[in-house]
PDB file of N, CA and C in Angstrom:
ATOM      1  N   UNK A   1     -19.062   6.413  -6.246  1.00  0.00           N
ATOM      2  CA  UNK A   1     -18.165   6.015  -5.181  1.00  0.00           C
ATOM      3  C   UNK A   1     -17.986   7.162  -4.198  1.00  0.00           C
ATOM      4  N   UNK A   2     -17.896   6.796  -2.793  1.00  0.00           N
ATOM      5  CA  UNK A   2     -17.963   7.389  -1.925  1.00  0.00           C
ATOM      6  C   UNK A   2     -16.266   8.066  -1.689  1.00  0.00           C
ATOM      7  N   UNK A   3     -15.950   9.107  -1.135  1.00  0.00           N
ATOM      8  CA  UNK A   3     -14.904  10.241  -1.084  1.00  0.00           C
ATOM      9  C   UNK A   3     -13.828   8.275   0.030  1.00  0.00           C
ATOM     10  N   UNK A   4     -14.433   8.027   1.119  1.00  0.00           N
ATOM     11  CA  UNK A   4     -13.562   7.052   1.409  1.00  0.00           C
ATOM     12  C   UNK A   4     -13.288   5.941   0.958  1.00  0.00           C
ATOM     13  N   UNK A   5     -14.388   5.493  -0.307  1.00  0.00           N
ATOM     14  CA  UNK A   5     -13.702   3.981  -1.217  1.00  0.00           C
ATOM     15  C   UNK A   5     -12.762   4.253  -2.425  1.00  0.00           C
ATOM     16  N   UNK A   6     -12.442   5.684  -2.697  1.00  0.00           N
ATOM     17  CA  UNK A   6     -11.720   6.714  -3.463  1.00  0.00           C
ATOM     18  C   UNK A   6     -10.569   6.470  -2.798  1.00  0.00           C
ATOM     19  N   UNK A   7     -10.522   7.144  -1.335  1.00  0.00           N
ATOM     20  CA  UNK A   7      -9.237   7.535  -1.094  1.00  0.00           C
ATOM     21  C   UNK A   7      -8.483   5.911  -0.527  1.00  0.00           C
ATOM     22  N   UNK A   8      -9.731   4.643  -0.556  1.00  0.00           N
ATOM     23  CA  UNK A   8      -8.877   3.494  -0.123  1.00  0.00           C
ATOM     24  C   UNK A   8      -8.706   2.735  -0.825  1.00  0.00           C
ATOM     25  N   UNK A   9      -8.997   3.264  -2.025  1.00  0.00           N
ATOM     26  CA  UNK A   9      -8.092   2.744  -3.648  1.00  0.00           C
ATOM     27  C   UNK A   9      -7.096   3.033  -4.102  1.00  0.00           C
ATOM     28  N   UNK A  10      -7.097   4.454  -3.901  1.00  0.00           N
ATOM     29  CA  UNK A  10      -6.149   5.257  -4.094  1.00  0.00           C
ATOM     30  C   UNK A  10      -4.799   4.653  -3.145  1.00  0.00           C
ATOM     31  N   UNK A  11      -5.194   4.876  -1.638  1.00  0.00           N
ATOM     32  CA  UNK A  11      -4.147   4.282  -0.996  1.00  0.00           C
ATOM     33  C   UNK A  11      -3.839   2.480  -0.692  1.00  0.00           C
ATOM     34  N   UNK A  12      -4.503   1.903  -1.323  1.00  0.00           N
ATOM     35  CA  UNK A  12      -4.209   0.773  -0.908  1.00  0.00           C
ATOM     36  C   UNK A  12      -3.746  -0.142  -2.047  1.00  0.00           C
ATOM     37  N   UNK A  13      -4.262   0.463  -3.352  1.00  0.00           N
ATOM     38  CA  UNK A  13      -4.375  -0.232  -4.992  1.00  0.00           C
ATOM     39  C   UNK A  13      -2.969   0.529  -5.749  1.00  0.00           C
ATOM     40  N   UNK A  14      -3.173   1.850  -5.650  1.00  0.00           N
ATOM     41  CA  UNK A  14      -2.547   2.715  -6.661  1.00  0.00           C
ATOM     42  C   UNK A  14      -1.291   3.123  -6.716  1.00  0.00           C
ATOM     43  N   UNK A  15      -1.167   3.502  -4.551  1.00  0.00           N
ATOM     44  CA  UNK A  15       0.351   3.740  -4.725  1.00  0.00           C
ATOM     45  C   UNK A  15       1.212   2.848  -4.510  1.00  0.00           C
ATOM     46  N   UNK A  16       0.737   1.390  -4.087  1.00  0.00           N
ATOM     47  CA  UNK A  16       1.660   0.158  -4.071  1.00  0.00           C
ATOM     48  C   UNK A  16       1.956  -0.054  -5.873  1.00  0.00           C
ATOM     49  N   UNK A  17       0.766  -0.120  -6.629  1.00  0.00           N
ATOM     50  CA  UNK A  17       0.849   0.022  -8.422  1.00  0.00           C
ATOM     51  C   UNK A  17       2.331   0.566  -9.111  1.00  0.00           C
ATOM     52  N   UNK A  18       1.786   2.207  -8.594  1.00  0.00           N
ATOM     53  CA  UNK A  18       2.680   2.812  -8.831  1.00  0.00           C
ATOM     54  C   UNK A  18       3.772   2.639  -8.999  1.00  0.00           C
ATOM     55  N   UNK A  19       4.135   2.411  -7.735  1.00  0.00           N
ATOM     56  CA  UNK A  19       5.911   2.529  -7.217  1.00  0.00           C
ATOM     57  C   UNK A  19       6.246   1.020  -7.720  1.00  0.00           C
ATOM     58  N   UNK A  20       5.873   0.140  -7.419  1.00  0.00           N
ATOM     59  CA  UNK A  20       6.369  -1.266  -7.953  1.00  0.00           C
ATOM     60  C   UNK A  20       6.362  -1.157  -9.992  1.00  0.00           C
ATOM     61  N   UNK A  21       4.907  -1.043 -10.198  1.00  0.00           N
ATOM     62  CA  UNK A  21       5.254  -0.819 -11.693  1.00  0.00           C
ATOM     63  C   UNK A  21       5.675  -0.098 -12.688  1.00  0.00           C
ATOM     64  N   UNK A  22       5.073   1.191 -12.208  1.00  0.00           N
ATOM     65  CA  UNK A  22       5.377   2.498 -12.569  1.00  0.00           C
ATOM     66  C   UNK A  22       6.712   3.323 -12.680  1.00  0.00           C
ATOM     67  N   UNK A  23       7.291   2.846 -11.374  1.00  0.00           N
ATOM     68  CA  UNK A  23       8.561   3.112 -10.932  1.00  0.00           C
ATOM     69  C   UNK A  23       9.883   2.434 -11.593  1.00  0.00           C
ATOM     70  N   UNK A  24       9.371   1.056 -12.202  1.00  0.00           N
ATOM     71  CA  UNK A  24       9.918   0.134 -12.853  1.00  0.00           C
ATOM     72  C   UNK A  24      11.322   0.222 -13.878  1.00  0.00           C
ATOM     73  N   UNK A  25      10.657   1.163 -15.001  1.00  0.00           N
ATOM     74  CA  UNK A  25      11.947   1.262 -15.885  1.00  0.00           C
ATOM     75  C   UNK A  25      12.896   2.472 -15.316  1.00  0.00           C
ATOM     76  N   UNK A  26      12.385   3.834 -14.145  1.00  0.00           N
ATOM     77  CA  UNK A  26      13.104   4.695 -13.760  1.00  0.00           C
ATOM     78  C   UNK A  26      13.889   3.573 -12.535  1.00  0.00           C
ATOM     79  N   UNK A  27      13.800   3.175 -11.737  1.00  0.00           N
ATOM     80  CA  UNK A  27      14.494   1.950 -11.013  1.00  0.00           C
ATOM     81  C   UNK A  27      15.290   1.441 -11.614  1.00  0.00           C
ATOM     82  N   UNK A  28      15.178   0.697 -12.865  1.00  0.00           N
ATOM     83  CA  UNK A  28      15.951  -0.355 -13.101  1.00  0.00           C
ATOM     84  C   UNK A  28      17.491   0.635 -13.855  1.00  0.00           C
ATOM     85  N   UNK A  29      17.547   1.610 -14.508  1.00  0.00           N
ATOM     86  CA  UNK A  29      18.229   2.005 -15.108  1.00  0.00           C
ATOM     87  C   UNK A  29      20.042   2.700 -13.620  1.00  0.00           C
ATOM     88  N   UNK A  30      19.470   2.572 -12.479  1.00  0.00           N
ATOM     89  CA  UNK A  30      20.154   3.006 -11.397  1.00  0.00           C
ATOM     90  C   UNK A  30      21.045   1.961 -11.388  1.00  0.00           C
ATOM     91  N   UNK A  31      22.283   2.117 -10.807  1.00  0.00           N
ATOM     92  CA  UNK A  31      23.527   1.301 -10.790  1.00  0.00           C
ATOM     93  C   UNK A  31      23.956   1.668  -9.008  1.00  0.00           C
ATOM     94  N   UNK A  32      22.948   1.355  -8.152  1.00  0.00           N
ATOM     95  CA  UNK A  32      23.315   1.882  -7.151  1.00  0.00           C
ATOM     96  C   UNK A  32      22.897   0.663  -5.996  1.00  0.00           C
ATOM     97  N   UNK A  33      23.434   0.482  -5.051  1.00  0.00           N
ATOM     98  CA  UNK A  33      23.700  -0.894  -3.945  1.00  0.00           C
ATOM     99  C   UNK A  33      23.235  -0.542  -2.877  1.00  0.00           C
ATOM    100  N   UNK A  34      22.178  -1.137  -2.496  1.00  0.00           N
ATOM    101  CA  UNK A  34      22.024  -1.066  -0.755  1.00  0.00           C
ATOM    102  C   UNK A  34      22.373  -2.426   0.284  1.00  0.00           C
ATOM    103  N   UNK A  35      23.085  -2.026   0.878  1.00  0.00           N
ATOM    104  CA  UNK A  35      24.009  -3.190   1.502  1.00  0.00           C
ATOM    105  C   UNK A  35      24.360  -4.794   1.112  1.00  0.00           C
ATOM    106  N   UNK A  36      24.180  -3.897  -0.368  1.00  0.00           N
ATOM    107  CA  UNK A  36      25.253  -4.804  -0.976  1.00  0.00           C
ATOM    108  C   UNK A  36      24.307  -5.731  -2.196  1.00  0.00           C
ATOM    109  N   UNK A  37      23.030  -5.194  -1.875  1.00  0.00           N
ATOM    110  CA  UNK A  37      21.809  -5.349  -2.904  1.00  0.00           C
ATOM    111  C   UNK A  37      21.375  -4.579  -4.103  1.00  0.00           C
ATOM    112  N   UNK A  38      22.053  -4.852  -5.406  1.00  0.00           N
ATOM    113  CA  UNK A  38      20.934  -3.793  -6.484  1.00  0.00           C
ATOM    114  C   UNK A  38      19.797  -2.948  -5.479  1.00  0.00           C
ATOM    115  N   UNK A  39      19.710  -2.018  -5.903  1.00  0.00           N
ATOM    116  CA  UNK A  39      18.865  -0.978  -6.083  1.00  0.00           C
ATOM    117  C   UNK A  39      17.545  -1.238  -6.237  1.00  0.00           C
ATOM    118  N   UNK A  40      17.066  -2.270  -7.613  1.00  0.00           N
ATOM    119  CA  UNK A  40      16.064  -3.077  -7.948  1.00  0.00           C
ATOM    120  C   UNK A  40      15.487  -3.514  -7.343  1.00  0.00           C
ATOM    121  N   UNK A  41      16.458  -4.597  -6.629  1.00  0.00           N
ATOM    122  CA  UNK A  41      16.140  -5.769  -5.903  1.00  0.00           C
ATOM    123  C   UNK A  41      15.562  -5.101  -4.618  1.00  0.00           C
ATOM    124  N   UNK A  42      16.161  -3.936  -4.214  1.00  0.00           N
ATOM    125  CA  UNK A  42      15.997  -3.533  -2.790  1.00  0.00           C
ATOM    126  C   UNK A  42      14.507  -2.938  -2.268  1.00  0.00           C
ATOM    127  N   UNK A  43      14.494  -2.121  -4.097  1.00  0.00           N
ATOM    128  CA  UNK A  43      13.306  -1.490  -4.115  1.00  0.00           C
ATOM    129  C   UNK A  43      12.133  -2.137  -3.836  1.00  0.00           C
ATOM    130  N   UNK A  44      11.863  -3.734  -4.497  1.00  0.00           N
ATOM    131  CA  UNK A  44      11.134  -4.491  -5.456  1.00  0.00           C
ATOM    132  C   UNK A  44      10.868  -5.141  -3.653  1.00  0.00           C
ATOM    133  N   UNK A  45      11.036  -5.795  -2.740  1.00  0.00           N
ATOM    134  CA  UNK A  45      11.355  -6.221  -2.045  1.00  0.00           C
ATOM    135  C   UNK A  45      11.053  -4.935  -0.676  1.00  0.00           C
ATOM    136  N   UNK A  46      11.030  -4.241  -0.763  1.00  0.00           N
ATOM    137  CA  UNK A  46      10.736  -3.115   0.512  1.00  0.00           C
ATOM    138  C   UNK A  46       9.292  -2.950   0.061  1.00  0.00           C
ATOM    139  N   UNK A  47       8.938  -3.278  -0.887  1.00  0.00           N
ATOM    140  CA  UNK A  47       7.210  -2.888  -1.282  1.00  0.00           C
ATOM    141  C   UNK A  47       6.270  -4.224  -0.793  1.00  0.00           C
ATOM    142  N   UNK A  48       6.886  -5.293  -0.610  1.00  0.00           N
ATOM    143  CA  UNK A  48       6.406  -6.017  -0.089  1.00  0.00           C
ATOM    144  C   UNK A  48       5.677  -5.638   1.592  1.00  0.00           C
ATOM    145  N   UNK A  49       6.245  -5.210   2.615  1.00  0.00           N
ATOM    146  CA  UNK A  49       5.918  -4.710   3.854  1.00  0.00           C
ATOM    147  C   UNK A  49       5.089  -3.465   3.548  1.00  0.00           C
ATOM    148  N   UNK A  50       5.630  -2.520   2.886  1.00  0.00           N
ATOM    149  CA  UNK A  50       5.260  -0.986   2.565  1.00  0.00           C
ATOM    150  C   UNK A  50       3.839  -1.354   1.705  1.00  0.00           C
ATOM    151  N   UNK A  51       3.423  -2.439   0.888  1.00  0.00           N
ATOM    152  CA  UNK A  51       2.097  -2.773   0.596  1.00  0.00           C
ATOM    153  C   UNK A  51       1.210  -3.002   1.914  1.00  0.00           C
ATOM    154  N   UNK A  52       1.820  -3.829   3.059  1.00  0.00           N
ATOM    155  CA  UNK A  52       0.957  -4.367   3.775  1.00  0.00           C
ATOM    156  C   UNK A  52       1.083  -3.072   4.874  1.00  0.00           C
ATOM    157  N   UNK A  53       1.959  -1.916   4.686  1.00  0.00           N
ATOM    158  CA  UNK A  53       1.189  -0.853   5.562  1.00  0.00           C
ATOM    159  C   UNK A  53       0.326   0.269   4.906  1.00  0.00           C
ATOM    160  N   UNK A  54       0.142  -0.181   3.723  1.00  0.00           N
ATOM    161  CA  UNK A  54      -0.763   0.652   2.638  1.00  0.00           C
ATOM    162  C   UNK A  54      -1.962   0.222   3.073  1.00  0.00           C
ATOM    163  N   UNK A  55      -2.109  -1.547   2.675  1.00  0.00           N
ATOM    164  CA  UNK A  55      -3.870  -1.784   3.249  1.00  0.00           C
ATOM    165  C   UNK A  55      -4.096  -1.827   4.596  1.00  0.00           C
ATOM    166  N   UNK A  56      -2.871  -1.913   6.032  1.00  0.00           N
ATOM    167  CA  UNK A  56      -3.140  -1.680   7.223  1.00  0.00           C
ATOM    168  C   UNK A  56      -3.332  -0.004   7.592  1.00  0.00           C
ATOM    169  N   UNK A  57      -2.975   0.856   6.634  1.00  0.00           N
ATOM    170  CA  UNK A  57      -4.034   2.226   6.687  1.00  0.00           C
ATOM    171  C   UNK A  57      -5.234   2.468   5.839  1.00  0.00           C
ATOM    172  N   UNK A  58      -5.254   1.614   5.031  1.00  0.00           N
ATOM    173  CA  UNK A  58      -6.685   1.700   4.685  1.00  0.00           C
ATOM    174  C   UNK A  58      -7.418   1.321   5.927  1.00  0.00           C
ATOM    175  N   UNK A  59      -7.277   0.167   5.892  1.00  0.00           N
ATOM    176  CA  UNK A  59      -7.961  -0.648   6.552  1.00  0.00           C
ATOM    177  C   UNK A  59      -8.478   0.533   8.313  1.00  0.00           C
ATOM    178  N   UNK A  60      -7.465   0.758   8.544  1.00  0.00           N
ATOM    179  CA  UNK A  60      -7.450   1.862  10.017  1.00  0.00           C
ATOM    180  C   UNK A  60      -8.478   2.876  10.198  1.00  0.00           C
ATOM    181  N   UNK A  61      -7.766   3.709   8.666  1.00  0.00           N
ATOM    182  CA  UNK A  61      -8.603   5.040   8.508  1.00  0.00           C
ATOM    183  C   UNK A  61      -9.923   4.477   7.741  1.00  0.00           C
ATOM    184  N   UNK A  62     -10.350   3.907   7.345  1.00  0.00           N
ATOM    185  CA  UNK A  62     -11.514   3.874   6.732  1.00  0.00           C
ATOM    186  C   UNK A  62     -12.059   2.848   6.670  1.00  0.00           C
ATOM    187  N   UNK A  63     -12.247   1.196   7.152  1.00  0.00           N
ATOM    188  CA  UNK A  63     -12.753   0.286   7.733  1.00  0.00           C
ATOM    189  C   UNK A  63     -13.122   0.273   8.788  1.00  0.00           C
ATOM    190  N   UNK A  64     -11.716   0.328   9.761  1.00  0.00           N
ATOM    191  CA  UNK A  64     -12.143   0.099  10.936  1.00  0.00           C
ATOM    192  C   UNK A  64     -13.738   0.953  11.594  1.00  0.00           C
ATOM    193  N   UNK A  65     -13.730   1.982  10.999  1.00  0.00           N
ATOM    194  CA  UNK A  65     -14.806   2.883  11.878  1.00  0.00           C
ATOM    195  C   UNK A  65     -16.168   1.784  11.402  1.00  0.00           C
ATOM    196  N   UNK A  66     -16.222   1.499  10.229  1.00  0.00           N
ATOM    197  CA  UNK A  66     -17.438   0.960   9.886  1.00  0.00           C
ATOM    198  C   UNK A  66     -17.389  -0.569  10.838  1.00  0.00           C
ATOM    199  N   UNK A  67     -16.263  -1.196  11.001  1.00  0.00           N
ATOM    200  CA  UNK A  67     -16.089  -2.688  11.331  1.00  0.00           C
ATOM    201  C   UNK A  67     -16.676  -2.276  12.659  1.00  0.00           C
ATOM    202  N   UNK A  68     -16.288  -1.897  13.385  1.00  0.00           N
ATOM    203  CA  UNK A  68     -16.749  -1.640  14.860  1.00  0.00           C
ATOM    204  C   UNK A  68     -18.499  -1.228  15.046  1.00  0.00           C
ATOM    205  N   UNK A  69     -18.834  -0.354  13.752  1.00  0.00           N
ATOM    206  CA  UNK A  69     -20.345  -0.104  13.903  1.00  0.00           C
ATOM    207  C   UNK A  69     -20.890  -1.231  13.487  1.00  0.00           C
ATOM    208  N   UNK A  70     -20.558  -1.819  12.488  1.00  0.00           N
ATOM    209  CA  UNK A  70     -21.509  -3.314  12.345  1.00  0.00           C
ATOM    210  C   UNK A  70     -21.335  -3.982  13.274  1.00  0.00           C
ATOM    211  N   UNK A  71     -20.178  -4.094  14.394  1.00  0.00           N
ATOM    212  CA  UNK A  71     -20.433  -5.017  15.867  1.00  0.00           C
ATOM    213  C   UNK A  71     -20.995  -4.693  16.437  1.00  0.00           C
ATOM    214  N   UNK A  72     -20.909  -3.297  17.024  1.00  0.00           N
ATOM    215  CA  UNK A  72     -22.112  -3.229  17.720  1.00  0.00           C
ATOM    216  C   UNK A  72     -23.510  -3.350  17.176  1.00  0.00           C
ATOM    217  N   UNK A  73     -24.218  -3.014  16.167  1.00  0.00           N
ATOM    218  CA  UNK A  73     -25.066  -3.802  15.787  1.00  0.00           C
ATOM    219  C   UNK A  73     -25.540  -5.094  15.683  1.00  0.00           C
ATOM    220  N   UNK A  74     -24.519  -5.926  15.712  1.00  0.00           N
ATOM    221  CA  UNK A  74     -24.855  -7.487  15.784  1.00  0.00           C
ATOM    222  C   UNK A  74     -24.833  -8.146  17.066  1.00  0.00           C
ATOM    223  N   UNK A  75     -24.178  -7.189  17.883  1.00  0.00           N
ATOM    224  CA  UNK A  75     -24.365  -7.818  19.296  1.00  0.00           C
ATOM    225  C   UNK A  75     -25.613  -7.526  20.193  1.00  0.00           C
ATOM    226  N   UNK A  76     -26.602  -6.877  19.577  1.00  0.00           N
ATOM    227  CA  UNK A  76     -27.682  -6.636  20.242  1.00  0.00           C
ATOM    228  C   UNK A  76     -28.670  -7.654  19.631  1.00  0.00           C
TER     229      UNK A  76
END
């Protein structure tokens, strides 16, 4: 595997993994409210968006360059 299908595993697979599962039993043990939401809930629920800007930087830093070279290739 190449140094960029590494680092867009890493960022797109591992640290959404992480923090949602990983993070899991240190999360749940908190007794603490964000506007008026468990802690849990708040956490569990902000990873939803924060996933989709994980694979919209994969996708940036290390797709896009290739997506654009295969167009121009196909348009000739």
């Amino acid at each position: 595997m190449s140094f960029r299908q590494v680092a867009s595993v890493i960022i797109g697979i591992v640290i959404p993994f992480i923090a949602v599962v990983g993070m899991l039993p240190f999360i749940g043990r908190l007794d603490v409210h964000v506007f008026g939401i468990p802690f849990l809930y708040f956490w569990m629920f902000m990873w939803f968006p924060l996933t989709s800007v994980c694979l919209w930087i994969c996708w940036f830093a290390f797709d896009k360059p290739r997506f654009k070279e295969s167009a121009k290739g196909s348009d000739e």
